[in-house]
C-alpha atoms as a PDB file:
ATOM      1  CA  UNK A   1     -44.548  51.755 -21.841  1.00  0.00           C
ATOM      2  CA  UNK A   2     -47.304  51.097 -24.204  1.00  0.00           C
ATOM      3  CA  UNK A   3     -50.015  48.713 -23.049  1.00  0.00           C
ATOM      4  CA  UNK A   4     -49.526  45.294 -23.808  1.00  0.00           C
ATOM      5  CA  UNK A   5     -51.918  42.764 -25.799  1.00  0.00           C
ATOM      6  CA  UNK A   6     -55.131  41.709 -23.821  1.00  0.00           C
ATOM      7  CA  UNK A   7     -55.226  38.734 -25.165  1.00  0.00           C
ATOM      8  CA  UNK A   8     -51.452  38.257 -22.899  1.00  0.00           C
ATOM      9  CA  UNK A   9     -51.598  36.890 -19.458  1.00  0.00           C
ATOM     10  CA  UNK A  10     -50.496  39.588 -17.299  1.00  0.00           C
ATOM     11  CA  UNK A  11     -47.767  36.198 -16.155  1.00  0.00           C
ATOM     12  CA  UNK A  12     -46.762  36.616 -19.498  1.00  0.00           C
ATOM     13  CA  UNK A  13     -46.351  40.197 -19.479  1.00  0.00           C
ATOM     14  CA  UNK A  14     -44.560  40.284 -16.257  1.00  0.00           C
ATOM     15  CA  UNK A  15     -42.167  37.312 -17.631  1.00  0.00           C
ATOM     16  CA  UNK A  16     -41.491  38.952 -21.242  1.00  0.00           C
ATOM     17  CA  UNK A  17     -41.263  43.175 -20.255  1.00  0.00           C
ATOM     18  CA  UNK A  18     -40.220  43.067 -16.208  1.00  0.00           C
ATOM     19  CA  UNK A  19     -37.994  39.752 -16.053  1.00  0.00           C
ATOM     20  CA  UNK A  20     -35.904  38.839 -18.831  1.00  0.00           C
ATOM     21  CA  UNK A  21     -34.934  42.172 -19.498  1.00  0.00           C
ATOM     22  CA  UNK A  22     -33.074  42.292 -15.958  1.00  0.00           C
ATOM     23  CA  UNK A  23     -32.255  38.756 -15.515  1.00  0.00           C
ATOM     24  CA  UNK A  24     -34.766  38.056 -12.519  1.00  0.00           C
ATOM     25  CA  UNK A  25     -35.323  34.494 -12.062  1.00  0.00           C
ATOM     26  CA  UNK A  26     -39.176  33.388 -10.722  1.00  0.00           C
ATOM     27  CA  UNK A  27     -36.891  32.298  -7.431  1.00  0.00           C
ATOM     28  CA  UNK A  28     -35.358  35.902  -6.580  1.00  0.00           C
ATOM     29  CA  UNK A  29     -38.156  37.632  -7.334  1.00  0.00           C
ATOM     30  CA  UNK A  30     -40.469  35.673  -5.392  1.00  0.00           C
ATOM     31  CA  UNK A  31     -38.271  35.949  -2.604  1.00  0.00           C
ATOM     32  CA  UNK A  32     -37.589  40.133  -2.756  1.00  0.00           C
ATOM     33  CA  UNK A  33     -41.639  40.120  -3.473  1.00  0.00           C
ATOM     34  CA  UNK A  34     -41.949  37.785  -0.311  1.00  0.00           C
ATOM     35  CA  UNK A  35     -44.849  35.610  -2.016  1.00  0.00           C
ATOM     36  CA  UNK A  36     -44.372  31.768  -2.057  1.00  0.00           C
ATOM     37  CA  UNK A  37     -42.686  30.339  -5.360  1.00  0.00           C
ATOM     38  CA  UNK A  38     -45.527  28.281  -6.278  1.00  0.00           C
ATOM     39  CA  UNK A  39     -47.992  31.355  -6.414  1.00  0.00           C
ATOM     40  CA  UNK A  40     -45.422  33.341  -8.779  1.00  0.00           C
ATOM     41  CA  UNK A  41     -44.795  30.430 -10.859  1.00  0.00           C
ATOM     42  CA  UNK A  42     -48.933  29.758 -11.208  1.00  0.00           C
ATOM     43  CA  UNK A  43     -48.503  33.655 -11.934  1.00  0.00           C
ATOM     44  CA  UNK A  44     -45.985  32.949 -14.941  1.00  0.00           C
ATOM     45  CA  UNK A  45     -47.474  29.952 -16.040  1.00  0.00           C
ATOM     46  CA  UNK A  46     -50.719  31.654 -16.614  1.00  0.00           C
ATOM     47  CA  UNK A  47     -52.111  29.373 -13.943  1.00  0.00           C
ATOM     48  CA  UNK A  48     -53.142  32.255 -11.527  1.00  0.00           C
ATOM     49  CA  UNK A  49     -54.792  35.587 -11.669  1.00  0.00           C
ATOM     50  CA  UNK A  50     -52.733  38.202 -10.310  1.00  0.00           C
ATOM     51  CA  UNK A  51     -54.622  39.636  -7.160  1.00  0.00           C
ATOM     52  CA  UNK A  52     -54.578  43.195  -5.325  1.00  0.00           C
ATOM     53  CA  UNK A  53     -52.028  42.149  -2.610  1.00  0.00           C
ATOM     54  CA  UNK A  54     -49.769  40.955  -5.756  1.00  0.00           C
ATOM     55  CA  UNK A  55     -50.231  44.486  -8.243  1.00  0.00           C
ATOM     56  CA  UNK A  56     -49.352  46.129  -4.544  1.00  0.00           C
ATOM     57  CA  UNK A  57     -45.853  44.205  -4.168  1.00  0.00           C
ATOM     58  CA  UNK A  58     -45.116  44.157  -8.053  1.00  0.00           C
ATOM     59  CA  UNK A  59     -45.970  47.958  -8.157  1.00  0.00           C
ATOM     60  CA  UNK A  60     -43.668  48.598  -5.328  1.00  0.00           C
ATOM     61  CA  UNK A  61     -40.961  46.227  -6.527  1.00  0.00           C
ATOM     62  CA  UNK A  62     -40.838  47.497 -10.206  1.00  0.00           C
ATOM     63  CA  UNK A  63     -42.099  51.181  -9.591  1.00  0.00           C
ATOM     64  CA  UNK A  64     -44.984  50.812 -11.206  1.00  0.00           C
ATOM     65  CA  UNK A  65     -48.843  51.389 -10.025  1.00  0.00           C
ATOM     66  CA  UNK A  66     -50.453  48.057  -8.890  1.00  0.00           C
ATOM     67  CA  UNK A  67     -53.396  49.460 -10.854  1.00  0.00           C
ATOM     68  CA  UNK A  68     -50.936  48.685 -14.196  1.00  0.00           C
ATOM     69  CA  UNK A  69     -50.972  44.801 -12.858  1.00  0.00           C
ATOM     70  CA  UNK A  70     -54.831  44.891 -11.976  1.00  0.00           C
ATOM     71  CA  UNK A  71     -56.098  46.695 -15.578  1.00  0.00           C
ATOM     72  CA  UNK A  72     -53.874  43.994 -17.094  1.00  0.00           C
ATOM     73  CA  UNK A  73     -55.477  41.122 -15.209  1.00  0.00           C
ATOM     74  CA  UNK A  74     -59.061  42.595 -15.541  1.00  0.00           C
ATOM     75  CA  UNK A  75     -58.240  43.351 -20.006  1.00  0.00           C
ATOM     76  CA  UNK A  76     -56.917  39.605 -19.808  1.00  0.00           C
ATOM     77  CA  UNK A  77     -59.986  38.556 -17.967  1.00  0.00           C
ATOM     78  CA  UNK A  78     -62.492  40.338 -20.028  1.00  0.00           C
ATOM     79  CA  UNK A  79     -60.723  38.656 -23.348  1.00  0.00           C
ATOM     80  CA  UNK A  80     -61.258  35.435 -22.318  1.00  0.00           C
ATOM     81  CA  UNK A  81     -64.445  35.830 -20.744  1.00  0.00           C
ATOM     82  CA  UNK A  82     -65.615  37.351 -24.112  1.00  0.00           C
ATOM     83  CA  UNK A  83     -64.201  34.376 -26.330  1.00  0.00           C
ATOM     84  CA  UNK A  84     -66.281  32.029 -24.239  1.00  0.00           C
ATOM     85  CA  UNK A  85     -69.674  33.803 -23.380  1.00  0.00           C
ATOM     86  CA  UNK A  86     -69.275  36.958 -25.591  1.00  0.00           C
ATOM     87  CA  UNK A  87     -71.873  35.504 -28.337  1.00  0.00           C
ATOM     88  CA  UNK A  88     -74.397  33.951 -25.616  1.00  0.00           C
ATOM     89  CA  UNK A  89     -74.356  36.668 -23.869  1.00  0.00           C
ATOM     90  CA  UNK A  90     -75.199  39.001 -27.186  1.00  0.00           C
ATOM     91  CA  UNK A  91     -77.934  36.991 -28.073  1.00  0.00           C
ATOM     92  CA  UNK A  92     -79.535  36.564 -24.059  1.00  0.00           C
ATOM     93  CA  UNK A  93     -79.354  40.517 -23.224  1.00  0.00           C
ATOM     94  CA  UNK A  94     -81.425  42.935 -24.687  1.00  0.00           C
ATOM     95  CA  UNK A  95     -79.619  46.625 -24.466  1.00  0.00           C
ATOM     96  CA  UNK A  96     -81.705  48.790 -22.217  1.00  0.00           C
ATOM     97  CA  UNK A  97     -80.212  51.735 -23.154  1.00  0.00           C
ATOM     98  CA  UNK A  98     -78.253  52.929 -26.166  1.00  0.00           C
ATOM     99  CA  UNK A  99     -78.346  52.378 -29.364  1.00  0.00           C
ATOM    100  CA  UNK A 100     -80.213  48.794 -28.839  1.00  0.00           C
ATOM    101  CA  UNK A 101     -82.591  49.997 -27.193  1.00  0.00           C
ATOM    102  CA  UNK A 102     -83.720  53.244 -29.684  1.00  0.00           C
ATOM    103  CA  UNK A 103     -84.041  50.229 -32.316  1.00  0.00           C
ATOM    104  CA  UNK A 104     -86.557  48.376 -29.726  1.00  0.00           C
ATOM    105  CA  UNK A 105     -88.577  51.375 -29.400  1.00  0.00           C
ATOM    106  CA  UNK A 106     -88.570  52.675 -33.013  1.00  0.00           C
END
């Protein structure tokens, strides 16, 4: 399965690829995953962050690895993180290594 957009809320994700294709409703599944309704509809909504104890039962419940659910919550995280501090954040660190830093020393 190819990796999906970062800029897609791993709720989204789990919704649009896991979900619909087998008919779950947010009800069933919370129930087989044994998590309260309001935390997997947060999850869907985009609301919440999906957690380690989450990627564990959505790995085990869809066979995949929870680290699939956590590198999509951390590439969602980093997106939006970047859209809202990216340019401060280029303009308030100085590279200490790399390719910034041979121009500093040059």
């Amino acid at each position: 399965m190819a990796q999906p957009d970062s800029t897609q809320h791993p709720g989204t994700v789990l919704r649009k690829r896991f979900m619909e294709p087998h008919g779950l409703k947010a009800e069933a599944l919370a129930t087989d995953l044994g998590v309260p309704i309001t935390r997997l509809e947060d999850i869907l909504a985009g609301q919440r962050s999906i957690g380690a104890e989450v990627a564990l039962r959505l790995g085990r419940y869809f066979g995949t690895s929870p680290l699939y659910w956590m590198n999509l919550q951390s590439r969602f995280d980093l997106h939006v993180t970047a859209q809202v501090l990216g340019a401060d954040i280029e303009h308030e660190v100085r590279p200490s290594v790399g390719e910034g830093a041979a121009r500093r020393v040059a």
